[in-house]
Structures are given as C-alpha cells and as structure tokens.
PDB file of N, CA and C in Angstrom:
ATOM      1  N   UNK A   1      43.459 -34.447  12.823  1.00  0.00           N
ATOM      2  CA  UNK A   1      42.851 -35.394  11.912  1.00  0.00           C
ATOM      3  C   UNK A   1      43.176 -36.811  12.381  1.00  0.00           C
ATOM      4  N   UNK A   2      41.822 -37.400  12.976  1.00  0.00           N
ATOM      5  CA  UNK A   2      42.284 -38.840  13.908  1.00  0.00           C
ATOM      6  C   UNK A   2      42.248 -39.672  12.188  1.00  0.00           C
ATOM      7  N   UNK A   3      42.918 -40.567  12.028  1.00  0.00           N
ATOM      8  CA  UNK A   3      42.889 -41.861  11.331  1.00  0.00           C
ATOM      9  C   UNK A   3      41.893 -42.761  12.049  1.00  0.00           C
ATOM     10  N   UNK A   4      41.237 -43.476  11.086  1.00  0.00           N
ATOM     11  CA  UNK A   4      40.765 -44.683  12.212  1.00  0.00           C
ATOM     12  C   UNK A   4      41.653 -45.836  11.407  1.00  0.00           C
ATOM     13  N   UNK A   5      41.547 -47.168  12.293  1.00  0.00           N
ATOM     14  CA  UNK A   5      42.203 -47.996  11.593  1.00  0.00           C
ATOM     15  C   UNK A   5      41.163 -49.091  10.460  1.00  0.00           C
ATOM     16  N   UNK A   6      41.814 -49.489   9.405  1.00  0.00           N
ATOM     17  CA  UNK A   6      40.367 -49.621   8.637  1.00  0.00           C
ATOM     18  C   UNK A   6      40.039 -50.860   8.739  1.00  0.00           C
ATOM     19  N   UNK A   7      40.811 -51.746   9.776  1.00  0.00           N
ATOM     20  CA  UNK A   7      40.456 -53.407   9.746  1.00  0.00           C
ATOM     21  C   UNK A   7      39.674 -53.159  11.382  1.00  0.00           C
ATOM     22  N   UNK A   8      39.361 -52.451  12.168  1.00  0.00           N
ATOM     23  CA  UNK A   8      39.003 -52.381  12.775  1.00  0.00           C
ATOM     24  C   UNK A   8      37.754 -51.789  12.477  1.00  0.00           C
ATOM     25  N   UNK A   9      37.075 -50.537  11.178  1.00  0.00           N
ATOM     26  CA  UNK A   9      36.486 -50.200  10.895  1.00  0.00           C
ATOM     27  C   UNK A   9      35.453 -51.402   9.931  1.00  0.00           C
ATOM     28  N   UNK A  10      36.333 -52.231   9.488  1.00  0.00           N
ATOM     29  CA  UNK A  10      35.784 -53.286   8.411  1.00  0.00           C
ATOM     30  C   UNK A  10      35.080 -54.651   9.297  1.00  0.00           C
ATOM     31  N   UNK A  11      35.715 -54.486  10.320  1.00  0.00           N
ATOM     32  CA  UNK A  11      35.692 -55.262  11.260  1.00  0.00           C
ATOM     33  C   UNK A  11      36.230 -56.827  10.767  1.00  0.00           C
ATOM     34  N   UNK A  12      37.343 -56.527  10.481  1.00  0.00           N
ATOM     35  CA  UNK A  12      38.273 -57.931   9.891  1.00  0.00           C
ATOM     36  C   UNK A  12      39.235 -58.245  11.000  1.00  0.00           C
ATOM     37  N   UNK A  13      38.641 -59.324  11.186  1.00  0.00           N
ATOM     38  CA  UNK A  13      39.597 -60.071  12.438  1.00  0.00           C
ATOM     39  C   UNK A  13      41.476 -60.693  11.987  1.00  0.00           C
ATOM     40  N   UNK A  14      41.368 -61.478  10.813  1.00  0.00           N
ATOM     41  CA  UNK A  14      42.187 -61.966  10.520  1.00  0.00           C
ATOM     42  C   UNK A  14      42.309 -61.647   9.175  1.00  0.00           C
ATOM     43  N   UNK A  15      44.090 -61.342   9.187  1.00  0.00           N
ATOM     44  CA  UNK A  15      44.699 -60.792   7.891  1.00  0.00           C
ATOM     45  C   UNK A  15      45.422 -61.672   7.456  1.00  0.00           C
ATOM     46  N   UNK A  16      44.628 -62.400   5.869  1.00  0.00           N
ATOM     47  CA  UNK A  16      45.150 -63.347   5.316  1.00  0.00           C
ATOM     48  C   UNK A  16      46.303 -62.994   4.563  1.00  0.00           C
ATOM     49  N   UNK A  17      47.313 -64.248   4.763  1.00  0.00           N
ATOM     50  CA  UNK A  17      48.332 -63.439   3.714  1.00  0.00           C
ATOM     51  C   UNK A  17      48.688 -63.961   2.259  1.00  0.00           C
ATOM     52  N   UNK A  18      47.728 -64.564   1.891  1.00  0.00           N
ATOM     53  CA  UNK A  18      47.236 -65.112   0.331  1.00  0.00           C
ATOM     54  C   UNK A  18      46.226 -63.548  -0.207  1.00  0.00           C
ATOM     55  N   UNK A  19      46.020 -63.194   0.561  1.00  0.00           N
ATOM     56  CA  UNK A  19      45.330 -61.549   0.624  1.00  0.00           C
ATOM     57  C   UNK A  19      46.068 -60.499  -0.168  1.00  0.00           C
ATOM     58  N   UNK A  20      46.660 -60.781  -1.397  1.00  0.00           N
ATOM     59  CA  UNK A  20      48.299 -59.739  -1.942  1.00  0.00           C
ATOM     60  C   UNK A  20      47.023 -58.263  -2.024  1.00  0.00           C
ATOM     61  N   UNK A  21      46.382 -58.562  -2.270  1.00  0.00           N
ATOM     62  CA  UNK A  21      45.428 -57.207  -2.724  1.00  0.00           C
ATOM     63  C   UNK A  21      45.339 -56.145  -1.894  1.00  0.00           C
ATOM     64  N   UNK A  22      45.082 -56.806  -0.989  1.00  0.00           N
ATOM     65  CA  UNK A  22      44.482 -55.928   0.860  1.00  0.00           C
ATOM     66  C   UNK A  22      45.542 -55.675   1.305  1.00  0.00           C
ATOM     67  N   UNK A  23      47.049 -56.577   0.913  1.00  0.00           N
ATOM     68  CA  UNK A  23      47.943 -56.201   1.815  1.00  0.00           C
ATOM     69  C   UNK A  23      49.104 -55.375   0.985  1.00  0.00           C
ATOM     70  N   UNK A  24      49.201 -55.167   0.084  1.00  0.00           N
ATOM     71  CA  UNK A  24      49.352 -54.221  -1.440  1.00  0.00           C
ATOM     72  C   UNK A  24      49.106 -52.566  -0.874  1.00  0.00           C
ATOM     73  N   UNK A  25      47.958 -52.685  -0.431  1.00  0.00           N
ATOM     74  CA  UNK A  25      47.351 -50.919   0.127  1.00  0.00           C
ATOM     75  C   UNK A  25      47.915 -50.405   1.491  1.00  0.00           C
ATOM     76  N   UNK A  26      48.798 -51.748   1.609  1.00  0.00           N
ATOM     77  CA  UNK A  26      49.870 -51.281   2.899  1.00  0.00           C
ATOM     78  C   UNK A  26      51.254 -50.833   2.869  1.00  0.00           C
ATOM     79  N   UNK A  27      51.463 -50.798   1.527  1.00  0.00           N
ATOM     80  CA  UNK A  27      52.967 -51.107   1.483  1.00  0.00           C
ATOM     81  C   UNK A  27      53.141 -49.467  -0.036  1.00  0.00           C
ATOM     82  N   UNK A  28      54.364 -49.287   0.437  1.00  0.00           N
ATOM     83  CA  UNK A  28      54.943 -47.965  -0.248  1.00  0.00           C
ATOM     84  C   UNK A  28      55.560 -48.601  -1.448  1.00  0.00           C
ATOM     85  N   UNK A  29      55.883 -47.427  -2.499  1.00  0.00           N
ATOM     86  CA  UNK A  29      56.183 -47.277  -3.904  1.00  0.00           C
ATOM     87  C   UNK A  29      57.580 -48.808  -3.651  1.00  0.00           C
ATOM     88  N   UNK A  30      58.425 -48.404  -2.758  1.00  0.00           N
ATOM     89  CA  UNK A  30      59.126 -49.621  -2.960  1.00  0.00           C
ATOM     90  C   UNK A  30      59.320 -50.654  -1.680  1.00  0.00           C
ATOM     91  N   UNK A  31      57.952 -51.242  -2.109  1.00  0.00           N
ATOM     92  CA  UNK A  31      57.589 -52.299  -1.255  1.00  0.00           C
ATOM     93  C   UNK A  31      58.004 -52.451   0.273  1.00  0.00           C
ATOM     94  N   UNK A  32      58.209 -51.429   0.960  1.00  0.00           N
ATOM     95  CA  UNK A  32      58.512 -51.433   2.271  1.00  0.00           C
ATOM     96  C   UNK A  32      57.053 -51.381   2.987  1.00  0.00           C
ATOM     97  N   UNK A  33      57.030 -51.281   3.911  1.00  0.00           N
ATOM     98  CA  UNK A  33      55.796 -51.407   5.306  1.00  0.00           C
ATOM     99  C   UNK A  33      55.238 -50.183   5.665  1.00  0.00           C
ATOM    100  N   UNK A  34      54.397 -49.974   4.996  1.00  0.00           N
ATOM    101  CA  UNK A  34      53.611 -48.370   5.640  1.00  0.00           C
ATOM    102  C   UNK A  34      54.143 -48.475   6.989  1.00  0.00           C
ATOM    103  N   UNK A  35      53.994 -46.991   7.807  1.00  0.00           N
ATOM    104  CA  UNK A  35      54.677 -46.880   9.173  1.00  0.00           C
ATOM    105  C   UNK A  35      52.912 -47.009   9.290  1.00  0.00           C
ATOM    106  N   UNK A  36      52.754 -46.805  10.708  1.00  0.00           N
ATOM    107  CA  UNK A  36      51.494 -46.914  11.610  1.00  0.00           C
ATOM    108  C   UNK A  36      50.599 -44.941  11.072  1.00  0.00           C
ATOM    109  N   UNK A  37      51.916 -44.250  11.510  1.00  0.00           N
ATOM    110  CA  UNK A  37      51.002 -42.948  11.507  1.00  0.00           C
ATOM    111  C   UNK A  37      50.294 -42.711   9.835  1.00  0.00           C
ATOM    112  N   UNK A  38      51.230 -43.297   8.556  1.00  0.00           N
ATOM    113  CA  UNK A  38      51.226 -42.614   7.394  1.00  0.00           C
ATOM    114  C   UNK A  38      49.799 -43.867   6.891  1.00  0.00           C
ATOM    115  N   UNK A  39      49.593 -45.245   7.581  1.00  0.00           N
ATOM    116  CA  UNK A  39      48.368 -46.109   6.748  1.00  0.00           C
ATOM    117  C   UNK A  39      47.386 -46.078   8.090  1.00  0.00           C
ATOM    118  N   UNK A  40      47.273 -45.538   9.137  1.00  0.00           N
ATOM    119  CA  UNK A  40      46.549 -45.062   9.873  1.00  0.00           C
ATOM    120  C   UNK A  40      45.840 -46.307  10.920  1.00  0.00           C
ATOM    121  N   UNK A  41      46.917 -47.513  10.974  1.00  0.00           N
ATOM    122  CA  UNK A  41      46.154 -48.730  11.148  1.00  0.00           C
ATOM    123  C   UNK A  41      46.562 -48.819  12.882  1.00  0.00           C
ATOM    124  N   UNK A  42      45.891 -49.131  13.710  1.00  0.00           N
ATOM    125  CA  UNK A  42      46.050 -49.493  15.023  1.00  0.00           C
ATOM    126  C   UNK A  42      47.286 -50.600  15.482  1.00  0.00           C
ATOM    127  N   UNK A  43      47.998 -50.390  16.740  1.00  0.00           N
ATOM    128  CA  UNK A  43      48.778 -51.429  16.532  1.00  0.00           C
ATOM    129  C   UNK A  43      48.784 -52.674  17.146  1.00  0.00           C
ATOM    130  N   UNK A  44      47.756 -53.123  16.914  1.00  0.00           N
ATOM    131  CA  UNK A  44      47.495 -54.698  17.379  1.00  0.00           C
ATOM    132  C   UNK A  44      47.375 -54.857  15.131  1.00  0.00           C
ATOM    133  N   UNK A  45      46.497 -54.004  14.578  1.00  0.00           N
ATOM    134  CA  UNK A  45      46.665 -54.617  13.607  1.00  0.00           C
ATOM    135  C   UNK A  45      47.838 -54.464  12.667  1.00  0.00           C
ATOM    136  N   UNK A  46      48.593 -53.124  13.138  1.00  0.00           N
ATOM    137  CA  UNK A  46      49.770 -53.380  12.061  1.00  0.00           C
ATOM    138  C   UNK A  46      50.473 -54.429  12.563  1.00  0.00           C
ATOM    139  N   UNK A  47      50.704 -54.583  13.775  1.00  0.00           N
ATOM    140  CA  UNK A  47      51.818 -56.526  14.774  1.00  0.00           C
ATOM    141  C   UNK A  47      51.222 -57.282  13.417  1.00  0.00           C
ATOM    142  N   UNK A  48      49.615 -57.585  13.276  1.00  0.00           N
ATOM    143  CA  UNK A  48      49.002 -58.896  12.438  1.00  0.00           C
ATOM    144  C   UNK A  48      49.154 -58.074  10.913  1.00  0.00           C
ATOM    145  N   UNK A  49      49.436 -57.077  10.155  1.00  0.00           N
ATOM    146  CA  UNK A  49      49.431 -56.793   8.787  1.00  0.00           C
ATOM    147  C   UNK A  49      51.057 -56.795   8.673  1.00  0.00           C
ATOM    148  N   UNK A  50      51.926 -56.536   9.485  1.00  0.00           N
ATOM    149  CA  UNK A  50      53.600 -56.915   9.243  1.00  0.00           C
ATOM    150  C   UNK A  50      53.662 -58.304   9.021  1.00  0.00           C
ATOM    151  N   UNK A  51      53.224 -59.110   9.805  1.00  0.00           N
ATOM    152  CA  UNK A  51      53.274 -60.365  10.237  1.00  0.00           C
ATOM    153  C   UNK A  51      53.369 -61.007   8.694  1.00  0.00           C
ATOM    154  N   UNK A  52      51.639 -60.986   8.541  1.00  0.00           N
ATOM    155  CA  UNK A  52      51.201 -61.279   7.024  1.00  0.00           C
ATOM    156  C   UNK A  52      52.005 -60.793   5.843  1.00  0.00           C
ATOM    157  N   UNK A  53      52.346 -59.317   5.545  1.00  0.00           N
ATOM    158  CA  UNK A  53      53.409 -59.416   4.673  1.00  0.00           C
ATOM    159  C   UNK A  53      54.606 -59.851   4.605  1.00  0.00           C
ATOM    160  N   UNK A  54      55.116 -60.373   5.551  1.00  0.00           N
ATOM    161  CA  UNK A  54      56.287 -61.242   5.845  1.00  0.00           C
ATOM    162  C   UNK A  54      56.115 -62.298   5.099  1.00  0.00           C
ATOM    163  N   UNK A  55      55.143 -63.340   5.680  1.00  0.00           N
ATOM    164  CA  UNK A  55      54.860 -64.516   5.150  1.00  0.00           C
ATOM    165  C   UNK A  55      54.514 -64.434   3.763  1.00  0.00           C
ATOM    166  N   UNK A  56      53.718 -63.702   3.472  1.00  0.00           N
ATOM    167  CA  UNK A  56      53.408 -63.408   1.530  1.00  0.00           C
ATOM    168  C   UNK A  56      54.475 -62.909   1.145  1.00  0.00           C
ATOM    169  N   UNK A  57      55.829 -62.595   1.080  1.00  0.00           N
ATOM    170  CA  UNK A  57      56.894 -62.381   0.776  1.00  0.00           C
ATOM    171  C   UNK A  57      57.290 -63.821   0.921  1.00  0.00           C
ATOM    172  N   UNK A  58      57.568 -64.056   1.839  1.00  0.00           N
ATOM    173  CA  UNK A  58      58.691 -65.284   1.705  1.00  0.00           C
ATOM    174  C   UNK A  58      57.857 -66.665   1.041  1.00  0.00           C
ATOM    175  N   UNK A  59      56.602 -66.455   0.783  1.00  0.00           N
ATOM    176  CA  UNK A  59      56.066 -67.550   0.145  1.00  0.00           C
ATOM    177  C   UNK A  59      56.076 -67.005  -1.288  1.00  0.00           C
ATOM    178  N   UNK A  60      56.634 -66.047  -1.683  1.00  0.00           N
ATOM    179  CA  UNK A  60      56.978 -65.348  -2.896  1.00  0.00           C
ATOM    180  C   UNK A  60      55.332 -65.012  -3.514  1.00  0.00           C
ATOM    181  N   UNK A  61      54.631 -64.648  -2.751  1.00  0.00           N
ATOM    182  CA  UNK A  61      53.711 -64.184  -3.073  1.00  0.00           C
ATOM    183  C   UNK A  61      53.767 -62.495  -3.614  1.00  0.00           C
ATOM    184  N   UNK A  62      54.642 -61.844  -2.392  1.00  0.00           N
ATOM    185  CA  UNK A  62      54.537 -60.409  -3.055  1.00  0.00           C
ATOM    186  C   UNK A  62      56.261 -60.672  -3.320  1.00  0.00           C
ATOM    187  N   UNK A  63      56.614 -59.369  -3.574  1.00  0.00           N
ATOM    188  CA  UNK A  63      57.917 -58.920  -3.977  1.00  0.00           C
ATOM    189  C   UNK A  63      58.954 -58.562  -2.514  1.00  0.00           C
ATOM    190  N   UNK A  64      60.235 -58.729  -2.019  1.00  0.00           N
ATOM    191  CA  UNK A  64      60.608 -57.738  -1.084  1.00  0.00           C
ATOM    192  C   UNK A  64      60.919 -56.530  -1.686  1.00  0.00           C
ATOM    193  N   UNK A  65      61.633 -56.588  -3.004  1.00  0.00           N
ATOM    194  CA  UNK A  65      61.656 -54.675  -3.393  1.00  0.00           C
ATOM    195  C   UNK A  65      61.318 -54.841  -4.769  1.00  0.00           C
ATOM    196  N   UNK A  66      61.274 -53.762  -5.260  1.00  0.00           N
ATOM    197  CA  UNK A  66      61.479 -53.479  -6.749  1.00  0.00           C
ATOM    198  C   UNK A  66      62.320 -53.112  -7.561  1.00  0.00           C
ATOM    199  N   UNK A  67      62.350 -53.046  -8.415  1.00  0.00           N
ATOM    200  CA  UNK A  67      64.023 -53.046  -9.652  1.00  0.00           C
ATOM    201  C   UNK A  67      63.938 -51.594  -9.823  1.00  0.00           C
TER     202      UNK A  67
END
C-alpha cells in the first residue's frame, strides 16, 4: 500500500505556517510530528512541514504538548 504524499498530490508548493489547520493533520494525539511512513508525506515535504511546525510553535501559534 504506496502512500502518496498529499502536498505533492495537492500540488502545494509552500507550507505556510500561519496554516495551524493543514499543519494540525500532521501532528499526533500529543502534538509531536507524524513520522514520514505513518502521514505518508515525501521527504522534501516533511524537511518543509517540520520546518513550519516549528515556527507555528514558537510563534505560539500551535501548542508544543498537551496537559
């Protein structure tokens, strides 16, 4: 069962990280970083979807964990 990756399927170049929504469907029950095999994303785009949740974290946009 191939995954495809879905920003490559969407054909989305750049992953905004004011984006909490899009980048929300990446991230596990306690806010850690989907791995590559389990959100099925290629890795040029997980390098640019880590990246982005970094920055929306530290701009306190998302959460780093949960209570």
């Amino acid at each position: 069962m191939e995954k495809s990756c879905y920003f490559c399927k969407e054909n989305i170049k750049f992953v905004d990280y004011k984006n909490t929504e899009l980048l929300r469907n990446f991230l596990t029950g306690q806010a850690k970083i989907m791995p590559r095999r389990r959100s099925g994303v290629c890795s040029k785009h997980q390098r640019i979807l880590s990246q982005a949740i970094k920055r929306a974290r530290f701009m306190a946009l998302m959460p780093f964990t949960t209570r």
